[in-house]
C-alpha atoms as a PDB file:
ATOM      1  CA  UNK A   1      83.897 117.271  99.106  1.00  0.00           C
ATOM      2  CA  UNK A   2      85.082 116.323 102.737  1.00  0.00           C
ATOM      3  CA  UNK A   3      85.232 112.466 103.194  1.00  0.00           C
ATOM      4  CA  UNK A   4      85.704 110.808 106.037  1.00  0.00           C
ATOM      5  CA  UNK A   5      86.818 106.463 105.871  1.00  0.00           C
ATOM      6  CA  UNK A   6      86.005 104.728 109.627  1.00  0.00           C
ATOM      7  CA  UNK A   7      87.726 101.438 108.868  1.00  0.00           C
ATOM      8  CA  UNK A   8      89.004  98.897 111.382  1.00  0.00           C
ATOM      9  CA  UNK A   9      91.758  97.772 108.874  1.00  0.00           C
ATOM     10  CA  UNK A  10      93.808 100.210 106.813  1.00  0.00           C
ATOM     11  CA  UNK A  11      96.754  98.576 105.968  1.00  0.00           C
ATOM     12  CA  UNK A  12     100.718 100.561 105.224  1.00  0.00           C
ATOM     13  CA  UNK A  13     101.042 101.146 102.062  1.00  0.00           C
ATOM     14  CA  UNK A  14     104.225  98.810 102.099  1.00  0.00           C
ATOM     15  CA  UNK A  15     101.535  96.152 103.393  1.00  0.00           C
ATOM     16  CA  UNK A  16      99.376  95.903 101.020  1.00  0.00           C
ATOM     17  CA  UNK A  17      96.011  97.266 100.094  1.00  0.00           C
ATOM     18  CA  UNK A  18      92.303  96.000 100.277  1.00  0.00           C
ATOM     19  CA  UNK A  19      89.007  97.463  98.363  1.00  0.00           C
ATOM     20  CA  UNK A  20      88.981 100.302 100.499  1.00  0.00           C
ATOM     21  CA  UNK A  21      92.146 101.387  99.936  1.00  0.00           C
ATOM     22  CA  UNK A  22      91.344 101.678  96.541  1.00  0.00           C
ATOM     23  CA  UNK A  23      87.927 103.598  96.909  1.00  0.00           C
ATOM     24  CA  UNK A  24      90.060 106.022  98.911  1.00  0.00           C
ATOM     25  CA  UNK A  25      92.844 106.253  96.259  1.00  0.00           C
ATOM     26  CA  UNK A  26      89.866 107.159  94.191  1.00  0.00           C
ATOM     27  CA  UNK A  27      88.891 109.593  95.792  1.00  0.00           C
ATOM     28  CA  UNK A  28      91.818 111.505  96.124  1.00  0.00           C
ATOM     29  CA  UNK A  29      92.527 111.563  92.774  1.00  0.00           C
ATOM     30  CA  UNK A  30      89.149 113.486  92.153  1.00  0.00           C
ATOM     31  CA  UNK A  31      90.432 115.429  94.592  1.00  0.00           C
ATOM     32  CA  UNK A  32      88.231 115.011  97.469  1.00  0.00           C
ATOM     33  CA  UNK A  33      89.716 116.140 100.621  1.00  0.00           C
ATOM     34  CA  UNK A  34      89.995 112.616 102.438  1.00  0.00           C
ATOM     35  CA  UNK A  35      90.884 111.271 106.098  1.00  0.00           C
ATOM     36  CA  UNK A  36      91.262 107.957 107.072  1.00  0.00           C
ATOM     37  CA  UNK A  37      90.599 106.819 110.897  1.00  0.00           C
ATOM     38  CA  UNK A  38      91.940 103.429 111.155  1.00  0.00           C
ATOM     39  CA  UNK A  39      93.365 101.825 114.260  1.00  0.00           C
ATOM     40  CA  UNK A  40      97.043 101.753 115.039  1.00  0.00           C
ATOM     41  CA  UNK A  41      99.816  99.769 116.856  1.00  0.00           C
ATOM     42  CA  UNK A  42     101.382 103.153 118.510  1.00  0.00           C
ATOM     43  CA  UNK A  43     100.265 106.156 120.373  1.00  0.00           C
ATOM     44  CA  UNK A  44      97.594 108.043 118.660  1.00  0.00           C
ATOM     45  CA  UNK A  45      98.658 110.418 115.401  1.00  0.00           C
ATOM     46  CA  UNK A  46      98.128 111.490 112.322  1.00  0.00           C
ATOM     47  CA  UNK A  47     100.553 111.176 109.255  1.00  0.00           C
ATOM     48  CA  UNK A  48     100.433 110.980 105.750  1.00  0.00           C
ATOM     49  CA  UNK A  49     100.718 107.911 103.714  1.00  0.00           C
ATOM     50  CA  UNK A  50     100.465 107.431 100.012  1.00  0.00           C
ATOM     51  CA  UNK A  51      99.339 110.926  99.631  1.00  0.00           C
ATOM     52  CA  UNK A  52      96.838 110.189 102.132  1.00  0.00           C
ATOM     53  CA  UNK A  53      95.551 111.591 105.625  1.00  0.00           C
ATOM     54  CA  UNK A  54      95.309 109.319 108.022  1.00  0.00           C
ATOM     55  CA  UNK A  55      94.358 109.220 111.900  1.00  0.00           C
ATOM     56  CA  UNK A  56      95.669 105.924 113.332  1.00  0.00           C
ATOM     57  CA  UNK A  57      94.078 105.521 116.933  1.00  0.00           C
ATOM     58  CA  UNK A  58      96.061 103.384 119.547  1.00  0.00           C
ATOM     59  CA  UNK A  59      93.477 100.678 119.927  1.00  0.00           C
ATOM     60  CA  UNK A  60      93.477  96.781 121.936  1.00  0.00           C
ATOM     61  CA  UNK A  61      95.031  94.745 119.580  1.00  0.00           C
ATOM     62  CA  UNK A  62      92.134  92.672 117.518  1.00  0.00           C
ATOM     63  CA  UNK A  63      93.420  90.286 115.160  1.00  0.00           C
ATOM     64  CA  UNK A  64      94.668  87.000 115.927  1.00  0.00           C
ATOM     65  CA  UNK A  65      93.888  87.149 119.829  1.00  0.00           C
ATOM     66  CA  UNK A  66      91.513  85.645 121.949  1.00  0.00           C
ATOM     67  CA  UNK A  67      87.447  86.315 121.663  1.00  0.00           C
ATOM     68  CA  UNK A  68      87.471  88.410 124.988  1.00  0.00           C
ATOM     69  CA  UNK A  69      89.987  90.886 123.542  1.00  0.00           C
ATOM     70  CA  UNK A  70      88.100  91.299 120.164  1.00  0.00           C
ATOM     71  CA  UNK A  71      85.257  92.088 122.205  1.00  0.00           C
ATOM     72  CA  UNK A  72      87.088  94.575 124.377  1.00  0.00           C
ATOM     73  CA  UNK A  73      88.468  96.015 121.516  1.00  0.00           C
ATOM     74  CA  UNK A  74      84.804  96.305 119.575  1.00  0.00           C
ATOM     75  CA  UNK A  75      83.003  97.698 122.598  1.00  0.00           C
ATOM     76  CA  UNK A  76      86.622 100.324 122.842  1.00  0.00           C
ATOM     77  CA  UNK A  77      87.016 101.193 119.890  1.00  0.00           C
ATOM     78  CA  UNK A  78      84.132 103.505 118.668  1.00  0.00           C
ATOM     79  CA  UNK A  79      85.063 105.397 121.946  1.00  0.00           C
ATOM     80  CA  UNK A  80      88.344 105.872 120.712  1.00  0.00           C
ATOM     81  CA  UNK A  81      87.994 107.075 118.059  1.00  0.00           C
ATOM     82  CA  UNK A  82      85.576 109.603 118.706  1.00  0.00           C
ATOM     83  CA  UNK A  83      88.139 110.832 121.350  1.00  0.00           C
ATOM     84  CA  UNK A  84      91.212 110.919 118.560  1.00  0.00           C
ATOM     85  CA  UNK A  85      89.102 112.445 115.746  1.00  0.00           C
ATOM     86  CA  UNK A  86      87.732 115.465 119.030  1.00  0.00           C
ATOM     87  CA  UNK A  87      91.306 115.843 119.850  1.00  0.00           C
ATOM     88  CA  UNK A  88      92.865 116.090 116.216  1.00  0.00           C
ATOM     89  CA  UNK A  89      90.157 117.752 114.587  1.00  0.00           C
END
């Protein structure tokens, strides 16, 4: 089965890992076919990681700022994405 994860936090895997990362990593080991869009620091790309797909979308920074840029970012980033996951696939 094709699975696709919209999250807005994915962490590295040399960051850590959240409940979501594990639902993913078990998924993949059922062998799902599974991409990840998660936002990123850089430009826009997709790479693996820990066996992983994942689309990381250049996004307005939204942790630890101010209330007007996690709003920018919220209303933003559902349009990026959209745009990254049209480009890429």
């Amino acid at each position: 089965m094709k699975v696709l994860f919209v999250m807005y936090a994915f962490p590295h895997p040399d960051k850590g890992f959240n409940m979501y990362t594990t639902l993913v990593d078990e998924f993949v080991k059922n062998k799902h076919e599974v991409v990840v869009l998660a936002p990123g620091d850089a430009s826009t790309h997709v790479s693996m990681e820990r066996g992983i797909e994942i689309l990381r979308v250049k996004s307005i920074p939204f942790k630890n700022v101010s209330k007007y840029l996690k709003g920018l970012s919220s209303l933003f980033m559902p349009v990026r994405f959209l745009s990254a996951l049209r480009k890429f696939y």
